[in-house]
N, C-alpha and C. Protein backbone atom coordinates (compact mmCIF):
# COMPACT_ATOMS: atom_id res chain seq x y z
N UNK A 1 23.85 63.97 13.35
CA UNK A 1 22.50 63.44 13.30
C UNK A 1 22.02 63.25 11.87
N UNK A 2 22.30 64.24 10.92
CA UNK A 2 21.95 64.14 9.42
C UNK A 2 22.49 63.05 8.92
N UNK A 3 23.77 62.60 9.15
CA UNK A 3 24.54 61.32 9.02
C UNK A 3 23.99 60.07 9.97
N UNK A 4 23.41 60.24 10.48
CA UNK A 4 22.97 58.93 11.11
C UNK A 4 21.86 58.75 10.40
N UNK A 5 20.72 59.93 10.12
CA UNK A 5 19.29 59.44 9.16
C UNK A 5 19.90 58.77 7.65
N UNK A 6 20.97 59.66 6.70
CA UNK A 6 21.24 59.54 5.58
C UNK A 6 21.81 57.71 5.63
N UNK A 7 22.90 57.44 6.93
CA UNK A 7 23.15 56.30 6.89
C UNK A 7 22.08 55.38 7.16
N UNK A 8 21.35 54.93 7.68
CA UNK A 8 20.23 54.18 8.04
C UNK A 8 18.64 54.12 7.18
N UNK A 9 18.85 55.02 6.52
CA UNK A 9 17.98 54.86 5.61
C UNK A 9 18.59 54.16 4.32
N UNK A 10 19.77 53.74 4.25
CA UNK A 10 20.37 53.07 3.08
C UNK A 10 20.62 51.73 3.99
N UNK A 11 20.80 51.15 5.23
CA UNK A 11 21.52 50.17 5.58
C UNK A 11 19.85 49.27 6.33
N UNK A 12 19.14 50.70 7.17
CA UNK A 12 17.80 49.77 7.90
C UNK A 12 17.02 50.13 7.22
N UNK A 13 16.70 49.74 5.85
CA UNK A 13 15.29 50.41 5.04
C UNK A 13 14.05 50.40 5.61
N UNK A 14 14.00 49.24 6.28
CA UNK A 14 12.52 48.27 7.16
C UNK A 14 12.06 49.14 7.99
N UNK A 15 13.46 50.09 8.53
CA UNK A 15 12.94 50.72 10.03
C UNK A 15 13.07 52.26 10.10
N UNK A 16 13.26 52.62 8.81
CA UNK A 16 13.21 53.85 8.45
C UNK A 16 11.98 54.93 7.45
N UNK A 17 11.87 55.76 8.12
CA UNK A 17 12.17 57.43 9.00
C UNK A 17 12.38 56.26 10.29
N UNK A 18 13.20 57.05 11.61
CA UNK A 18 13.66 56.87 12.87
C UNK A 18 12.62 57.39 13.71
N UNK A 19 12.46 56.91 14.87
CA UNK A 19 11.96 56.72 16.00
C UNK A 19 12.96 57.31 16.60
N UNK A 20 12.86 58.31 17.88
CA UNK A 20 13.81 59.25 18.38
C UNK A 20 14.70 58.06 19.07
N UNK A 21 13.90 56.93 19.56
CA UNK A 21 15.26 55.92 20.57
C UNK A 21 16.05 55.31 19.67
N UNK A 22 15.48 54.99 18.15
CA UNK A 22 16.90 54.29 16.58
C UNK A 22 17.54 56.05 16.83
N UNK A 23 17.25 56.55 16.67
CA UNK A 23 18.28 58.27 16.50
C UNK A 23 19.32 58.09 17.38
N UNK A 24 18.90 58.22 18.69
CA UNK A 24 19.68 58.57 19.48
C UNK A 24 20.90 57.41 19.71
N UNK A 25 19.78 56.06 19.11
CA UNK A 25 20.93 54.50 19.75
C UNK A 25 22.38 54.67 18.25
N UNK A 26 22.00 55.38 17.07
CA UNK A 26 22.42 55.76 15.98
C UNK A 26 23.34 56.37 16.50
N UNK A 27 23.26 57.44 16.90
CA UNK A 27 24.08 58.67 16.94
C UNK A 27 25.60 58.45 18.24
N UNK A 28 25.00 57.02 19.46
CA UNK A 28 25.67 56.65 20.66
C UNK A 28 26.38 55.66 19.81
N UNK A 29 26.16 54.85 18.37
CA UNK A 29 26.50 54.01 17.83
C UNK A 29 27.87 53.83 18.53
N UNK A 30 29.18 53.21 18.72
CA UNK A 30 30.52 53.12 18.47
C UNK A 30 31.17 52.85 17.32
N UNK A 31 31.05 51.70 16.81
CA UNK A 31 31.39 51.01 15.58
C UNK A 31 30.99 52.15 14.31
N UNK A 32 32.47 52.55 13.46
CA UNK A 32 32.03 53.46 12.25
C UNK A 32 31.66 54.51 12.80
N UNK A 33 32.48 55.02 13.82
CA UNK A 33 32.20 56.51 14.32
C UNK A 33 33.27 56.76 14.74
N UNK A 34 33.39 58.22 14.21
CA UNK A 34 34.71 58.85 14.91
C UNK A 34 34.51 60.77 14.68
N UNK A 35 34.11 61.25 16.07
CA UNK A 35 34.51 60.75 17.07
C UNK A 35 32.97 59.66 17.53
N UNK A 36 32.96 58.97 18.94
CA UNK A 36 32.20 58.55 19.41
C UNK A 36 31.23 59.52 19.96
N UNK A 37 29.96 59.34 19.75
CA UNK A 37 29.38 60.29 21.13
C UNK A 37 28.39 59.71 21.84
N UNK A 38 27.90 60.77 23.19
CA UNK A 38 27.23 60.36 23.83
C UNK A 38 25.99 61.54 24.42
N UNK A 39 24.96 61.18 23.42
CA UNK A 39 24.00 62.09 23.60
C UNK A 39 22.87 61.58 24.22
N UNK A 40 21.66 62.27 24.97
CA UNK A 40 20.38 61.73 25.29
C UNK A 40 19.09 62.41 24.30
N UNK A 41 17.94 61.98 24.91
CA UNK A 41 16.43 62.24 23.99
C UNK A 41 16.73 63.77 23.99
N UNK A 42 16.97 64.85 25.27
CA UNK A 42 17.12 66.22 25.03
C UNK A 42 17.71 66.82 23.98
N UNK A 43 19.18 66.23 23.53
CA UNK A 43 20.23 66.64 23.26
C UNK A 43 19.61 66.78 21.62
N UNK A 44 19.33 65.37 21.30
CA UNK A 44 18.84 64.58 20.03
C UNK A 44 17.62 66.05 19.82
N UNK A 45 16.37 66.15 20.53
CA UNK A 45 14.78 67.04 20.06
C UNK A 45 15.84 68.62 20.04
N UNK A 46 16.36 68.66 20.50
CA UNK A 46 17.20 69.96 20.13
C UNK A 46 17.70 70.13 19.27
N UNK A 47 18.22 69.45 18.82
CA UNK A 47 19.06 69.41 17.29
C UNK A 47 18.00 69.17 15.80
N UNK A 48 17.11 68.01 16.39
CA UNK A 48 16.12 68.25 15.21
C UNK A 48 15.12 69.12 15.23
N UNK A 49 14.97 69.87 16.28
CA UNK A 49 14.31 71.28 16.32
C UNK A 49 14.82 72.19 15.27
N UNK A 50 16.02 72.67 15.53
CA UNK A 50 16.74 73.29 14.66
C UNK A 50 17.04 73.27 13.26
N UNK A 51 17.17 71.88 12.76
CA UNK A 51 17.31 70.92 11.31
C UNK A 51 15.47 70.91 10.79
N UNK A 52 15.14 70.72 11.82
CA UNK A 52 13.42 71.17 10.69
C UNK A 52 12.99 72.51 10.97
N UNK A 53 14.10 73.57 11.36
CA UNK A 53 13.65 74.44 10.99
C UNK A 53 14.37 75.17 9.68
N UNK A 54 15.58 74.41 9.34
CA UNK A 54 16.11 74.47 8.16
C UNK A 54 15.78 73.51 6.68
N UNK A 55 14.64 72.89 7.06
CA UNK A 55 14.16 71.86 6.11
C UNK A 55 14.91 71.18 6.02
N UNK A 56 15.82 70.50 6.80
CA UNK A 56 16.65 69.47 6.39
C UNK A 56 16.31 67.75 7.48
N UNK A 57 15.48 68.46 8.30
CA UNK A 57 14.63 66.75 9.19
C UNK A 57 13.14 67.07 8.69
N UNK A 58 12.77 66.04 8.61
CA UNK A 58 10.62 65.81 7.81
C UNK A 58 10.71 65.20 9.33
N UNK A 59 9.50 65.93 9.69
CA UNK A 59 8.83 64.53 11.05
C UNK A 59 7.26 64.33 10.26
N UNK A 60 7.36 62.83 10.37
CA UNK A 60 6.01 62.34 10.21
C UNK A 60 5.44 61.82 11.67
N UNK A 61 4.42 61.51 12.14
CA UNK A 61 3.62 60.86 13.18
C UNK A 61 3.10 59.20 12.14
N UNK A 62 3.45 58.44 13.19
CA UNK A 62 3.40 56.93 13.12
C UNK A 62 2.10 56.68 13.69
N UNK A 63 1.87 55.08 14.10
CA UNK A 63 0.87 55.18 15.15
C UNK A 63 0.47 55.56 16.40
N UNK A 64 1.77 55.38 16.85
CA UNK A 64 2.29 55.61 18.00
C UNK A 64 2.95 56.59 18.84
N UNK A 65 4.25 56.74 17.79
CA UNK A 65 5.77 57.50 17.82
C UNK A 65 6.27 58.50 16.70
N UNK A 66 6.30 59.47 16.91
CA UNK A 66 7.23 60.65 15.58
C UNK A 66 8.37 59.56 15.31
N UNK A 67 8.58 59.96 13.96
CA UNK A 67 9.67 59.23 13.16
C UNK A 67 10.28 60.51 12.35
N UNK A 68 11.83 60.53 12.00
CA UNK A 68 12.01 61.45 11.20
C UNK A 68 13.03 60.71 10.50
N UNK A 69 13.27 61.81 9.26
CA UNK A 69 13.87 61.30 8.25
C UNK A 69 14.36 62.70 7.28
N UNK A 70 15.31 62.39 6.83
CA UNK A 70 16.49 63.67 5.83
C UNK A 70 16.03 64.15 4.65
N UNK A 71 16.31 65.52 4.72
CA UNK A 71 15.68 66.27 3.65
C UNK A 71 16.91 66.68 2.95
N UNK A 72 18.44 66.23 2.51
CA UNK A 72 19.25 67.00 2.35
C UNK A 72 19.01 66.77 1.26
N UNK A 73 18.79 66.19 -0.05
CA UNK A 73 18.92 66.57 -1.43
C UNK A 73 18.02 67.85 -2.09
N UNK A 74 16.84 67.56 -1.18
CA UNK A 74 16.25 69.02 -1.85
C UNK A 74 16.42 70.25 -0.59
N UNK A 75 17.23 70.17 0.73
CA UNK A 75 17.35 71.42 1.44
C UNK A 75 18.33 71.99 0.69
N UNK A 76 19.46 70.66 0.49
CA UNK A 76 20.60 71.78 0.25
C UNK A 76 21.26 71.88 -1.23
N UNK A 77 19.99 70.66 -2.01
CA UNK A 77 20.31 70.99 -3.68
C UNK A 77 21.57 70.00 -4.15
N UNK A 78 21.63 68.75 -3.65
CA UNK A 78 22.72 67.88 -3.87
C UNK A 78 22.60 66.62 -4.11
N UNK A 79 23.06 66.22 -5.00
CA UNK A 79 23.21 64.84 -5.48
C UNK A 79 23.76 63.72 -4.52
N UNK A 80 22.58 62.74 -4.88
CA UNK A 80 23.00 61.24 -3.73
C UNK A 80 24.52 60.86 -3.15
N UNK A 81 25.50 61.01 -4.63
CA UNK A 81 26.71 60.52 -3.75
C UNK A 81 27.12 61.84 -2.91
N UNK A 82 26.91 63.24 -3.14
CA UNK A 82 27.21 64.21 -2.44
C UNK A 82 26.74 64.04 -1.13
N UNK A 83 25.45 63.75 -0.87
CA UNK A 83 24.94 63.13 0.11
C UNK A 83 25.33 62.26 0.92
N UNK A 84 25.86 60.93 0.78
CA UNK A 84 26.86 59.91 0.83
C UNK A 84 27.95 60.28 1.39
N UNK A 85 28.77 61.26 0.82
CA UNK A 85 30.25 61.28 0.92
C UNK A 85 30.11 62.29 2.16
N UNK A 86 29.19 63.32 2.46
CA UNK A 86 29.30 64.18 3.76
C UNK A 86 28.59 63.63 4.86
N UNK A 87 27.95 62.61 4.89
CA UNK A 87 27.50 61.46 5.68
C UNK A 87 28.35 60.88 6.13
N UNK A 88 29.49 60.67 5.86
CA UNK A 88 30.56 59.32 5.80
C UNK A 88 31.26 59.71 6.51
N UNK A 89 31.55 61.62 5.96
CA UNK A 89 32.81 62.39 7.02
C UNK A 89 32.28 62.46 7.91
N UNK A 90 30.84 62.93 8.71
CA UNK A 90 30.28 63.68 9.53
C UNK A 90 30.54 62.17 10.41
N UNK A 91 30.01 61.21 10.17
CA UNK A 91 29.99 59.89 11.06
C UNK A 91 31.66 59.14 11.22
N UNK A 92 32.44 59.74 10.40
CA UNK A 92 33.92 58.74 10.48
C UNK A 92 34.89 59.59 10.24
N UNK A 93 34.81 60.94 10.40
CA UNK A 93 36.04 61.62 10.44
C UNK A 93 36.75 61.87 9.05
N UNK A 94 38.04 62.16 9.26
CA UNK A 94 38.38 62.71 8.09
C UNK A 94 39.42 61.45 7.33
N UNK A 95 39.22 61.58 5.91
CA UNK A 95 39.49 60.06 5.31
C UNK A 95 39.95 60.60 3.72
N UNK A 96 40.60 59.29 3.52
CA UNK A 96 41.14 59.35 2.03
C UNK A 96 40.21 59.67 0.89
N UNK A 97 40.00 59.68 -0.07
CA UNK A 97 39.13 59.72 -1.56
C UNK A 97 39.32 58.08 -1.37
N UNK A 98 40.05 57.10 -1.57
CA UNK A 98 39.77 55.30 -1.62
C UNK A 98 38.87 54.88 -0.23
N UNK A 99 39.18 55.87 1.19
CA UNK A 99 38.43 55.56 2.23
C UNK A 99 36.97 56.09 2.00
N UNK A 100 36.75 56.71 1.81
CA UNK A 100 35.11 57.20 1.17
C UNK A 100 34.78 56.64 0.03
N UNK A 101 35.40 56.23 -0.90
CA UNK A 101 34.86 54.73 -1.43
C UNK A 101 34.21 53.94 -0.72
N UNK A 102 35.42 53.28 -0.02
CA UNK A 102 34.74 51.77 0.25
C UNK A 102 33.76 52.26 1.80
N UNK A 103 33.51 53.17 2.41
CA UNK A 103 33.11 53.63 3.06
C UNK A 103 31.62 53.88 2.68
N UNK A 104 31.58 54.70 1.63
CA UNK A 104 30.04 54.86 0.89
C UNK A 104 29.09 54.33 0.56
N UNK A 105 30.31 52.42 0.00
CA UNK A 105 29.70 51.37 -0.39
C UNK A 105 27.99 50.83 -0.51
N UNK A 106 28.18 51.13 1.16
CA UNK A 106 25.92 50.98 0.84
C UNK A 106 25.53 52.25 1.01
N UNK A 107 25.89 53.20 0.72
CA UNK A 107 25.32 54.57 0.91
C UNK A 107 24.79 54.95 -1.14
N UNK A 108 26.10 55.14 -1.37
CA UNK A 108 26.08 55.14 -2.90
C UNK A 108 27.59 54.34 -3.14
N UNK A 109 27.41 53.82 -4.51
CA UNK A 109 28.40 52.84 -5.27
C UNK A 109 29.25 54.45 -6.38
N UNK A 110 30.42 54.46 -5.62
CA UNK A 110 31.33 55.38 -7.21
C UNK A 110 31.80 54.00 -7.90
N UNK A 111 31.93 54.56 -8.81
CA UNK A 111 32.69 53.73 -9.96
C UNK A 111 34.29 53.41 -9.86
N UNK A 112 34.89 54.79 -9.39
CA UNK A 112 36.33 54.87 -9.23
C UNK A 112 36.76 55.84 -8.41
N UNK A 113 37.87 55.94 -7.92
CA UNK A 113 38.39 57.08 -6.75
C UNK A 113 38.54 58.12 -7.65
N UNK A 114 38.68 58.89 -8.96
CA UNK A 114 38.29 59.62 -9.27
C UNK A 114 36.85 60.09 -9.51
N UNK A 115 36.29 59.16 -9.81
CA UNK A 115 34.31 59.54 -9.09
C UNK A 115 34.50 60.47 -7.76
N UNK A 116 35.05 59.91 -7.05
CA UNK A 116 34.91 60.29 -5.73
C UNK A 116 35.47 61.78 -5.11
N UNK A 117 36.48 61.92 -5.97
CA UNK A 117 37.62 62.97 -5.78
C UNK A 117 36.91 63.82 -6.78
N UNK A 118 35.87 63.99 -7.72
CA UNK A 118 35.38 64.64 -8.21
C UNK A 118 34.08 65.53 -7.79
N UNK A 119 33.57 64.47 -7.20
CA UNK A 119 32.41 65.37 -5.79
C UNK A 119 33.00 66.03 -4.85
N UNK A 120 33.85 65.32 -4.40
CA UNK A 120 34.45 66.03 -3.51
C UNK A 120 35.03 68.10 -3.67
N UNK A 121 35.57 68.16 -4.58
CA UNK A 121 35.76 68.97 -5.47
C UNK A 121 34.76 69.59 -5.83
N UNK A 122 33.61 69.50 -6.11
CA UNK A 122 32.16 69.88 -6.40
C UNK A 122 31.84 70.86 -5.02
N UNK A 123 32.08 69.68 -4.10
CA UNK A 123 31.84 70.09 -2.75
C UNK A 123 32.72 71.63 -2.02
N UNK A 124 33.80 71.24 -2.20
CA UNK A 124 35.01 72.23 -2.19
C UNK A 124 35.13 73.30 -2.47
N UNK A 125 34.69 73.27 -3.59
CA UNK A 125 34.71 74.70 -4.75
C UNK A 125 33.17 75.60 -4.66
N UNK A 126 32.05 74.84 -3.51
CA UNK A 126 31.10 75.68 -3.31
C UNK A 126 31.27 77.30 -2.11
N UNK A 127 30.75 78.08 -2.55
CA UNK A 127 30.97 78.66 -1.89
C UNK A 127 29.29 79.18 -0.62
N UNK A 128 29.64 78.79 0.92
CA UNK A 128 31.34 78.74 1.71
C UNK A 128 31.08 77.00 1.05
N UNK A 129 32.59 76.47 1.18
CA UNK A 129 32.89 75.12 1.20
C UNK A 129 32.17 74.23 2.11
N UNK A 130 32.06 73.09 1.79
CA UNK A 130 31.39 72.15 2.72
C UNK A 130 31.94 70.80 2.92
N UNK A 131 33.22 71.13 1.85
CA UNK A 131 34.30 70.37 2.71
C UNK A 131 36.01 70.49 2.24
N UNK A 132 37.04 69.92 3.21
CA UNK A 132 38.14 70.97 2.30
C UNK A 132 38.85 69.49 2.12
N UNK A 133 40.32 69.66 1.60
CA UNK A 133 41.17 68.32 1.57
C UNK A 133 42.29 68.84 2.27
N UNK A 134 42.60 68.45 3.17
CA UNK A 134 44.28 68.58 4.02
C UNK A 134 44.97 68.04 3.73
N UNK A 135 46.28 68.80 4.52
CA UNK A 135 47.62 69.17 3.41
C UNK A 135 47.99 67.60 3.88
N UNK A 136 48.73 66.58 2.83
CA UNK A 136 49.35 65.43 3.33
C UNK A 136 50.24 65.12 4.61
N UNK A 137 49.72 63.98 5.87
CA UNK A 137 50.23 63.98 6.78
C UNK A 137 51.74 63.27 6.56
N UNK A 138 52.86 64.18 7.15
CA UNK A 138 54.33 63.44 7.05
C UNK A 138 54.18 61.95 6.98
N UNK A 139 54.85 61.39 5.90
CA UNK A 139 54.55 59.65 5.40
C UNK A 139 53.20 59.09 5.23
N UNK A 140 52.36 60.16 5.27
CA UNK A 140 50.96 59.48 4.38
C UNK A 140 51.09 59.28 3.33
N UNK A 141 50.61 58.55 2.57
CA UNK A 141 50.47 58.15 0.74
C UNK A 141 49.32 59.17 0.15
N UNK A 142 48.51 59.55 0.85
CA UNK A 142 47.25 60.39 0.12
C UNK A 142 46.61 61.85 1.49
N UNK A 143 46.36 62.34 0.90
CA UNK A 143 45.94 63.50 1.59
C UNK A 143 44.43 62.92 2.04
N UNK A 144 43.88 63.94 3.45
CA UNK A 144 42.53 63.24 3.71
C UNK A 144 41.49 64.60 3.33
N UNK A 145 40.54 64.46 3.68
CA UNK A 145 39.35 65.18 3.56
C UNK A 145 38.70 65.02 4.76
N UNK A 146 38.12 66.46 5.31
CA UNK A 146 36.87 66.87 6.15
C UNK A 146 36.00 67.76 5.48
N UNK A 147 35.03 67.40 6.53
CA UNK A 147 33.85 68.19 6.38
C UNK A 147 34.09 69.50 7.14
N UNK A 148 32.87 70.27 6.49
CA UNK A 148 33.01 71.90 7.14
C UNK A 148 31.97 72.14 7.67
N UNK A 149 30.49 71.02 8.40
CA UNK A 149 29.24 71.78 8.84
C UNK A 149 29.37 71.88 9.94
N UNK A 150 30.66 71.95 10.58
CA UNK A 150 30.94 72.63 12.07
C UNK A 150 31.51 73.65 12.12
N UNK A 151 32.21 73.78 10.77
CA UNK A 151 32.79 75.28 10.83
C UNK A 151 34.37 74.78 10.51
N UNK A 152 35.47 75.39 10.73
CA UNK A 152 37.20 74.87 10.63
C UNK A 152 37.06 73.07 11.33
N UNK A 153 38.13 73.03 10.82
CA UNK A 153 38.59 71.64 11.51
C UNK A 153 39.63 72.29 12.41
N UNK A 154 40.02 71.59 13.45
CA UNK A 154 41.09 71.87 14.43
C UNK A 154 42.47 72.14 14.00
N UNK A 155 43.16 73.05 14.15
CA UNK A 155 44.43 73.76 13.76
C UNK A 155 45.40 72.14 13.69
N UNK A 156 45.09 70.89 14.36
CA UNK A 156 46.48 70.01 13.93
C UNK A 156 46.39 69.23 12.81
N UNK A 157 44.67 69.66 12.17
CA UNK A 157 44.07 69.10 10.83
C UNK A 157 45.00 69.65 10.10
N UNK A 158 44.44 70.94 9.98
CA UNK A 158 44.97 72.12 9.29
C UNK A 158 46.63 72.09 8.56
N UNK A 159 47.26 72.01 9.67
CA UNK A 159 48.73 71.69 9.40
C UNK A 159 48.72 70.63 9.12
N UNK A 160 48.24 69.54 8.47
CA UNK A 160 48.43 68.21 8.67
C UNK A 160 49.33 67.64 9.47
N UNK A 161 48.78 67.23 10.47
CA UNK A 161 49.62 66.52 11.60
C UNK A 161 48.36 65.50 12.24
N UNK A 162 48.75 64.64 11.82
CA UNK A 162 47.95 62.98 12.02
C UNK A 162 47.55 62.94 13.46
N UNK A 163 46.45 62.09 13.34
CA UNK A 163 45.44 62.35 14.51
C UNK A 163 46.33 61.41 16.03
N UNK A 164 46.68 61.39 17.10
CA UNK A 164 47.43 60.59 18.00
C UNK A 164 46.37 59.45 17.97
N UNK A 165 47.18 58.36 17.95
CA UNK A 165 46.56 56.78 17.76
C UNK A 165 46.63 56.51 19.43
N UNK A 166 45.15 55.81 19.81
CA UNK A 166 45.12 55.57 21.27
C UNK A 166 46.24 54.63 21.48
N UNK A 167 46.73 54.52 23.42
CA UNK A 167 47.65 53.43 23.46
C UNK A 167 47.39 52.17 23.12
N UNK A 168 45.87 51.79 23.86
CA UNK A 168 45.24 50.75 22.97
C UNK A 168 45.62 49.86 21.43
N UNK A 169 45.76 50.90 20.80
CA UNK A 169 45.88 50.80 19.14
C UNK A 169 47.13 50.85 19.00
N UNK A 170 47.76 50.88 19.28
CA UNK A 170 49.57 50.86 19.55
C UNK A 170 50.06 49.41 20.29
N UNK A 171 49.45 49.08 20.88
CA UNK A 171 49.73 47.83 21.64
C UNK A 171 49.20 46.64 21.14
N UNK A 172 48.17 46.73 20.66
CA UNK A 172 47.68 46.01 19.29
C UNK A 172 48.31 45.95 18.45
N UNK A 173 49.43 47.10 17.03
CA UNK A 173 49.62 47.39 16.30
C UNK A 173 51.13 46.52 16.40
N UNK A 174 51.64 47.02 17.84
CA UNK A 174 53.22 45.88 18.40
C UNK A 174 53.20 44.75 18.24
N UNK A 175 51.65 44.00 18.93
CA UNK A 175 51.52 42.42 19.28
C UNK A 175 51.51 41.98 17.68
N UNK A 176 50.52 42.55 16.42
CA UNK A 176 50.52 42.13 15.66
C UNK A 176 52.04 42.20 14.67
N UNK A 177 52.71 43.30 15.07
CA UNK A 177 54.29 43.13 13.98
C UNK A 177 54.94 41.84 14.69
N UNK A 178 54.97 41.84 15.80
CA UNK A 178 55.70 40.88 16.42
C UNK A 178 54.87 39.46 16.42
N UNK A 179 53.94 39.16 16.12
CA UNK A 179 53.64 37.81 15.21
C UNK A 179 53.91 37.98 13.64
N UNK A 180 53.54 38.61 12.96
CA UNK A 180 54.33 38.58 11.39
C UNK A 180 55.99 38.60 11.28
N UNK A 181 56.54 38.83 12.43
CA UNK A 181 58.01 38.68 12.59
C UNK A 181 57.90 37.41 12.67
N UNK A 182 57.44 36.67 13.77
CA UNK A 182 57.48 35.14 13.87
C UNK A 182 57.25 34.64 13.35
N UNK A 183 56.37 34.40 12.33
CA UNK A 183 55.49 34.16 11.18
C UNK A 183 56.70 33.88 10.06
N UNK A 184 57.49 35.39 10.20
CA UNK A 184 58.72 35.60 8.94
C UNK A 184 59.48 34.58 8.99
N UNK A 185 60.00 34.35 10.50
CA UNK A 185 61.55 33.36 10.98
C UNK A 185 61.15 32.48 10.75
N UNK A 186 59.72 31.29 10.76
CA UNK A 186 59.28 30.24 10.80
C UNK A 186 59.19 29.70 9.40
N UNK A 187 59.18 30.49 8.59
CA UNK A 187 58.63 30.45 7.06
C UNK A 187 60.32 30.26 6.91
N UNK A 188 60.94 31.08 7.17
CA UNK A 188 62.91 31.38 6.68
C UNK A 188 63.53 29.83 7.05
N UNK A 189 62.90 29.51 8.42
CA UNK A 189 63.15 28.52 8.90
C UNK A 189 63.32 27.28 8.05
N UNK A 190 61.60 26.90 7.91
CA UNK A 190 61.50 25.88 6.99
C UNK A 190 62.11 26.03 5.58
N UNK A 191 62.26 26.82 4.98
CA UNK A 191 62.58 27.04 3.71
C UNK A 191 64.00 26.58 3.58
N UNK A 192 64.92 26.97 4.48
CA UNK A 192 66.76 26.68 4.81
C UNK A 192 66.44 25.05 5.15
N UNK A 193 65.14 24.64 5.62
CA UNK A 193 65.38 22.73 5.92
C UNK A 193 65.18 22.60 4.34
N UNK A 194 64.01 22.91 3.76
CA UNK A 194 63.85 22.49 2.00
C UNK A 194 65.43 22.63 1.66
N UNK A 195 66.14 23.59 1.73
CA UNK A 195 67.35 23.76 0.94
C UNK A 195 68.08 22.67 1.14
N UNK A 196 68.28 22.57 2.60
CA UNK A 196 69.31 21.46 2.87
C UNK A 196 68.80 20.17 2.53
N UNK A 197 67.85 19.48 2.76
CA UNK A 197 67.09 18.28 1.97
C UNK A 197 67.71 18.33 0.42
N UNK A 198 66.94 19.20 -0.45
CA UNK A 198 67.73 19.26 -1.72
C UNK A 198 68.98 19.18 -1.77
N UNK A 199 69.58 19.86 -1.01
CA UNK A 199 71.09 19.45 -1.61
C UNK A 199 71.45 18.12 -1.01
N UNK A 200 71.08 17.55 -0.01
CA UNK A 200 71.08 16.28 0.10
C UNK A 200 70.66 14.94 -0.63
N UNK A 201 69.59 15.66 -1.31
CA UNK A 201 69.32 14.53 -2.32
C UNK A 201 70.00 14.84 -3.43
N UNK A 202 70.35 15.81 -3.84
CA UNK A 202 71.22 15.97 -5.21
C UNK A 202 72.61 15.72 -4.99
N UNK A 203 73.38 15.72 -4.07
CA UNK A 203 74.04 14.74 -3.60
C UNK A 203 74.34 13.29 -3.55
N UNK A 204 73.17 12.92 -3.04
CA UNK A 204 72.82 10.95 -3.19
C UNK A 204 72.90 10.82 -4.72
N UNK A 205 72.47 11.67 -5.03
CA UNK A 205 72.37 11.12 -7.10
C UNK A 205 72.82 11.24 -7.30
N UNK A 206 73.95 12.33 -7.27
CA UNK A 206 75.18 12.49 -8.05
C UNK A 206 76.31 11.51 -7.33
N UNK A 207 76.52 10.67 -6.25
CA UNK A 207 77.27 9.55 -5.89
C UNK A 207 77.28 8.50 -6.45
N UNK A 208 78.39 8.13 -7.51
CA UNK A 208 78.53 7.30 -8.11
C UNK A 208 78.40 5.81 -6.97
N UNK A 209 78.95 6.00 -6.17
CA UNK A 209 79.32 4.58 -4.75
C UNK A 209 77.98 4.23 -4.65
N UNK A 210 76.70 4.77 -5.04
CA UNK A 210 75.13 4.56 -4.19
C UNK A 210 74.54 4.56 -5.65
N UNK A 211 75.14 3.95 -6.42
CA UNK A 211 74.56 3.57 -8.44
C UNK A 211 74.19 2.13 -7.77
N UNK A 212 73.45 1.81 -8.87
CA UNK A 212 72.92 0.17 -8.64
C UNK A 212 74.13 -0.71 -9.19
């Protein structure tokens, strides 16, 4: 929920502090969520019960409707991209230092993936932690990062062992190799007609019998 105010107050400026039905339609979002969820108005006044009692949700009264909005730089004493970058995990799971880059993008702008890997680290080294980096998954290129405001990540984090990709996303992932295969032969294809053309015409020229 802190990640849905922190995000939407950088992306819907117009319509922000939230109205409990933007919260909740926020929080049911799909797109840029992982995991997905599915909460109602109860679920939602329970949780910001709790968060303004830690100073970290402001409710103001509108004309109409309570609206709320995030208190984390002065609850918990942290700088915007710090802000940003545990927003990003809490709403999209656990991700590279280049994926929380371009991830942050309208949240806060780093300069470079060491910007990034440097908060992070900030973050890390607080004590308790508030977020850790896991161990590289077999044939990953970069190690990922979670957050810690749930407490551990799940023991197959832990060991790094990569999250199971739905079948969905696998059957997708087939259809698309198997058009860039076709894609490959078609390209190989034409390229072996260019060859043979050329040597056909360098042929005709070099035939003395076909001189004027």
């Amino acid at each position: 929920m802190l990640g849905v105010l922190v995000e939407k107050q950088a992306t819907v400026p117009d319509t922000y502090p939230l109205s409990l039905n933007a919260l909740v339609a926020g929080c049911n979002q799909k797109s840029a969520r992982d995991p997905v969820m599915n909460v109602g108005d109860a679920d939602v006044l329970q949780a910001l019960d709790a968060l303004r009692g830690e100073s970290l949700v402001i409710e103001s009264s509108g004309s109409r409707v309570s609206r709320y909005e995030h208190n984390l730089p002065r609850g918990w004493a942290l700088p915007g991209a710090s802000v940003a970058l545990l927003a990003v995990l809490v709403l999209r799971g656990p991700q590279t230092a280049a994926e929380l880059r371009a991830n942050c993008e309208r949240l806060h702008r780093f300069a470079d993936i060491s910007a990034v890997e440097g908060f992070l680290d900030e973050l890390q080294n607080k004590s308790p932690s508030w977020v850790r980096r896991l161990p590289r998954a077999p044939g990953a290129r970069e190690a990922r990062w979670t957050h810690l405001l749930c407490g551990e990540p799940p023991a197959d984090l832990q060991a790094g062992v990569p999250a199971s990709v739905p079948d969905s996303a696998l059957v997708s992932a087939a259809g698309e190799l198997a058009a860039i295969k076709a894609e490959q032969a078609r390209l190989l294809a034409q390229i072996e007609e260019l060859r043979a053309t050329v040597a056909r015409l360098g042929a005709s020229l070099n035939d003395p019998s076909k001189g004027s």
